[in-house]
N, C-alpha and C. Protein backbone atom coordinates (compact mmCIF):
# COMPACT_ATOMS: atom_id res chain seq x y z
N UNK A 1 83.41 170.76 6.78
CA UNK A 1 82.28 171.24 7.56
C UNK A 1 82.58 172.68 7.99
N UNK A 2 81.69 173.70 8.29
CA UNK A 2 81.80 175.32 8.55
C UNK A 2 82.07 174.97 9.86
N UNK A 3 82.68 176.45 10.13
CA UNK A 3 83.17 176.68 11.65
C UNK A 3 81.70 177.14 12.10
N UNK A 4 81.87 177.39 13.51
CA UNK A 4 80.61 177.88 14.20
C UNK A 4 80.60 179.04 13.76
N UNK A 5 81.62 179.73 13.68
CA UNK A 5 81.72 181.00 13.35
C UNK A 5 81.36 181.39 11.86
N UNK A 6 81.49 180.63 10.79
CA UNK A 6 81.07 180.59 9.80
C UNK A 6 79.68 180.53 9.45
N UNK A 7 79.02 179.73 10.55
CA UNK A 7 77.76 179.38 10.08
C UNK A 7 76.81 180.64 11.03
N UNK A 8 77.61 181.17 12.02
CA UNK A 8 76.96 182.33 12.53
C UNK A 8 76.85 183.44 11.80
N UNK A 9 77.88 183.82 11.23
CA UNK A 9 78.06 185.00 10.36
C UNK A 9 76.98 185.02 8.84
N UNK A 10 76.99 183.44 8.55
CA UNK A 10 75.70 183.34 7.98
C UNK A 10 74.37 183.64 8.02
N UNK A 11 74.34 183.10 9.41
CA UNK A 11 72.74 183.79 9.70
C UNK A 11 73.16 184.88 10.27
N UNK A 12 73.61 185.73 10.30
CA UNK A 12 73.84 186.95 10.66
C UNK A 12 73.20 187.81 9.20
N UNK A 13 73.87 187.34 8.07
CA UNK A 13 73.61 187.95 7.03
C UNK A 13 72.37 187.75 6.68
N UNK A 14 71.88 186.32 6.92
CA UNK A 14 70.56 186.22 6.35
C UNK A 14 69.72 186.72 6.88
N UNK A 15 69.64 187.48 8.96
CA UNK A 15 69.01 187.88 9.19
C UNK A 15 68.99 189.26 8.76
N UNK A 16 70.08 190.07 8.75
CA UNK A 16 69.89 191.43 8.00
C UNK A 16 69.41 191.18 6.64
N UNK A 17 69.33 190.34 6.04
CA UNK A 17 68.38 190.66 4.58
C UNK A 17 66.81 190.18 4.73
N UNK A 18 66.40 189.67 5.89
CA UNK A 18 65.11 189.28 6.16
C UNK A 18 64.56 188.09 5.87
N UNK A 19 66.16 187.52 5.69
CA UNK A 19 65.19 186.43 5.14
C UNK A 19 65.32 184.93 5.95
N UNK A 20 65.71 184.96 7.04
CA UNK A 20 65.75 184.17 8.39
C UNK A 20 65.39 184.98 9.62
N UNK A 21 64.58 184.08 9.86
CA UNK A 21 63.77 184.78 11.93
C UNK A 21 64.95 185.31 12.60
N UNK A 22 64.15 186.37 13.18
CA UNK A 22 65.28 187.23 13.65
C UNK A 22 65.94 186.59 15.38
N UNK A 23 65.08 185.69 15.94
CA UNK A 23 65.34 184.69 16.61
C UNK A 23 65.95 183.56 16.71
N UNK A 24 66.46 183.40 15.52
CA UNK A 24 66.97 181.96 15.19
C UNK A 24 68.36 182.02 16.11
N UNK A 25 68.68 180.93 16.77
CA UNK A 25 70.11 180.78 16.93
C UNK A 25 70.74 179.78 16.82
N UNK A 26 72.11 179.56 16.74
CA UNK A 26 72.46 178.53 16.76
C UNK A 26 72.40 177.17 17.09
N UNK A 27 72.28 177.25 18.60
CA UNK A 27 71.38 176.09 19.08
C UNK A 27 70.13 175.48 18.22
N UNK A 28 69.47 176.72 17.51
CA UNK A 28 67.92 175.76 16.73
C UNK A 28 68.69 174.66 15.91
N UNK A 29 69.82 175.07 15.35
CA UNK A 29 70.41 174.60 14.06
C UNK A 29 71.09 173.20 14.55
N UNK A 30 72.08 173.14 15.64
CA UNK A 30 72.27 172.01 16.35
C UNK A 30 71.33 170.99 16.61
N UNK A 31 69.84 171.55 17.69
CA UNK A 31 68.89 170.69 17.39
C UNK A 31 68.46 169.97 16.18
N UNK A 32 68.31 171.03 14.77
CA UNK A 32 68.26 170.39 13.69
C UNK A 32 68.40 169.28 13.24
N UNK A 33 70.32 169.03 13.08
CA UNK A 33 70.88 168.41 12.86
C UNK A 33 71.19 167.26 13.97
N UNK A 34 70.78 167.13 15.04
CA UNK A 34 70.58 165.64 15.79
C UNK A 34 69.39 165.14 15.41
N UNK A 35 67.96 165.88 15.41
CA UNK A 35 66.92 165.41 14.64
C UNK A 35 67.40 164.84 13.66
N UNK A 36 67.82 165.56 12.41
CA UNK A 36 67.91 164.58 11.14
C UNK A 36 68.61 163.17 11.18
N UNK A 37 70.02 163.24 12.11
CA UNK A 37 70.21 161.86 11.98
C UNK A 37 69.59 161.23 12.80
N UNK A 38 68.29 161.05 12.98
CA UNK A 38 67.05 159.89 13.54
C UNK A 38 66.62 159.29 12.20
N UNK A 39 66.91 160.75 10.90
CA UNK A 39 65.87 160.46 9.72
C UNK A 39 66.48 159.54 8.70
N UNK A 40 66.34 158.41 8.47
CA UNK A 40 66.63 157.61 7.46
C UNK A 40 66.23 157.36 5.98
N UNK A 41 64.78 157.25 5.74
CA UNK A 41 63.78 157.37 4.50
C UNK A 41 64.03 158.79 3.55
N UNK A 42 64.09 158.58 2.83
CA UNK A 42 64.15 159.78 1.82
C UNK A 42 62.88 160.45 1.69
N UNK A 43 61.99 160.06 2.06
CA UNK A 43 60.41 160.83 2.10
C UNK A 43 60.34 161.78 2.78
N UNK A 44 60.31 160.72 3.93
CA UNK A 44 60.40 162.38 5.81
C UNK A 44 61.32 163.16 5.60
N UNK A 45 62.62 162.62 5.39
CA UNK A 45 64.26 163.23 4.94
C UNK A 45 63.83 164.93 4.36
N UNK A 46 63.07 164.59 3.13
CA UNK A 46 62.50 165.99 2.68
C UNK A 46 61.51 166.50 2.96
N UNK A 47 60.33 166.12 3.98
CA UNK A 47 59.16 166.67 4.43
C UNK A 47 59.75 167.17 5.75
N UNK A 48 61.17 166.69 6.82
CA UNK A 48 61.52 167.38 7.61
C UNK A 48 62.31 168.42 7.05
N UNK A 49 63.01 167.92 6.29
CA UNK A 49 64.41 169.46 5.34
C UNK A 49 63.56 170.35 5.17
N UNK A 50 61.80 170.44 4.47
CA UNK A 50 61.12 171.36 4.04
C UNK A 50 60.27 172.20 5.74
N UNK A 51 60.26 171.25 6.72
CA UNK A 51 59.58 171.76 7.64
C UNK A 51 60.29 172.69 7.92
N UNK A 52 61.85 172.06 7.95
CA UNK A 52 62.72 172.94 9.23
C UNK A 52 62.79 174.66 8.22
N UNK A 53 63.11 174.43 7.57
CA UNK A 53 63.31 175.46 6.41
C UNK A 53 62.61 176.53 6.83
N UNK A 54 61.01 176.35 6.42
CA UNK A 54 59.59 176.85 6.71
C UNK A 54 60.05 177.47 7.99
N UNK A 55 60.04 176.70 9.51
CA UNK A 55 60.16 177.42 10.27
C UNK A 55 61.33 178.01 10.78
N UNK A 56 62.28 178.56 9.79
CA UNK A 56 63.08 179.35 9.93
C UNK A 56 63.20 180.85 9.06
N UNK A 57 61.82 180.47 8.42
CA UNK A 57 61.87 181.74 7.24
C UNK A 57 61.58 182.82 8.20
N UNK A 58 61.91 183.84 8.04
CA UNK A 58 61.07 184.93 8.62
C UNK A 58 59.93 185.83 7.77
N UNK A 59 59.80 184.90 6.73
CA UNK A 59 58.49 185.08 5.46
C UNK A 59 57.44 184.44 6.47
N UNK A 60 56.27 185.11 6.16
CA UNK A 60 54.68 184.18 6.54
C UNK A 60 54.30 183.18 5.32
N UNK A 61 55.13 183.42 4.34
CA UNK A 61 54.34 182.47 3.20
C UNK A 61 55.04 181.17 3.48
N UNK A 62 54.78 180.52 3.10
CA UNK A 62 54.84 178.50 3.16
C UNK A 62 54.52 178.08 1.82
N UNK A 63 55.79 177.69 1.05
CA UNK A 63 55.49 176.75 -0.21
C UNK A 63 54.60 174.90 0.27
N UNK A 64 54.26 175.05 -0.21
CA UNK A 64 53.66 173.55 -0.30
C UNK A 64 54.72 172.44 0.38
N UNK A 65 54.44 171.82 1.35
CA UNK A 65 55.40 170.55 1.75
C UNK A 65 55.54 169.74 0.71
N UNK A 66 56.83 168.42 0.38
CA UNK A 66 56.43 167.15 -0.22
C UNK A 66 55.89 166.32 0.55
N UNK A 67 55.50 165.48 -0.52
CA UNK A 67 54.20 164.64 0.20
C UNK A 67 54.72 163.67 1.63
N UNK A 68 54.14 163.82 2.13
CA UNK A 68 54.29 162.49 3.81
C UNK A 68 54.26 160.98 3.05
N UNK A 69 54.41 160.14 3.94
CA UNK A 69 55.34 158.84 3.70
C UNK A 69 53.55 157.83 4.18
């Protein structure tokens, strides 16, 4: 598993290339990941993986979700 520090320096980079909200912090990512383990079904599993994604782009565009359960 990444250090905190690892996974900061990550979005560090991704925010200088634009391509994560320039708001994001760590904490969102923590929340994340207690959400997901609620998620069991492989359906939601990827309609939440695709939500969280989405609202971390710092793009306005939105690919298409997979389908809901």
């Amino acid at each position: 598993m990444a250090s905190a520090g690892s996974v900061a320096k990550l979005a560090r980079l991704a925010k200088e290339s634009g391509d994560l909200r320039p708001d994001f912090a760590l904490d969102d990512l923590v929340l994340v990941l207690m959400a997901n383990g609620g998620i069991h079904a492989a359906s939601p599993a990827r309609r939440f993986a695709a939500l969280v994604i989405q609202a971390f782009r710092a793009s306005p565009t939105h690919p298409p979700l997979p389908p809901g359960s």
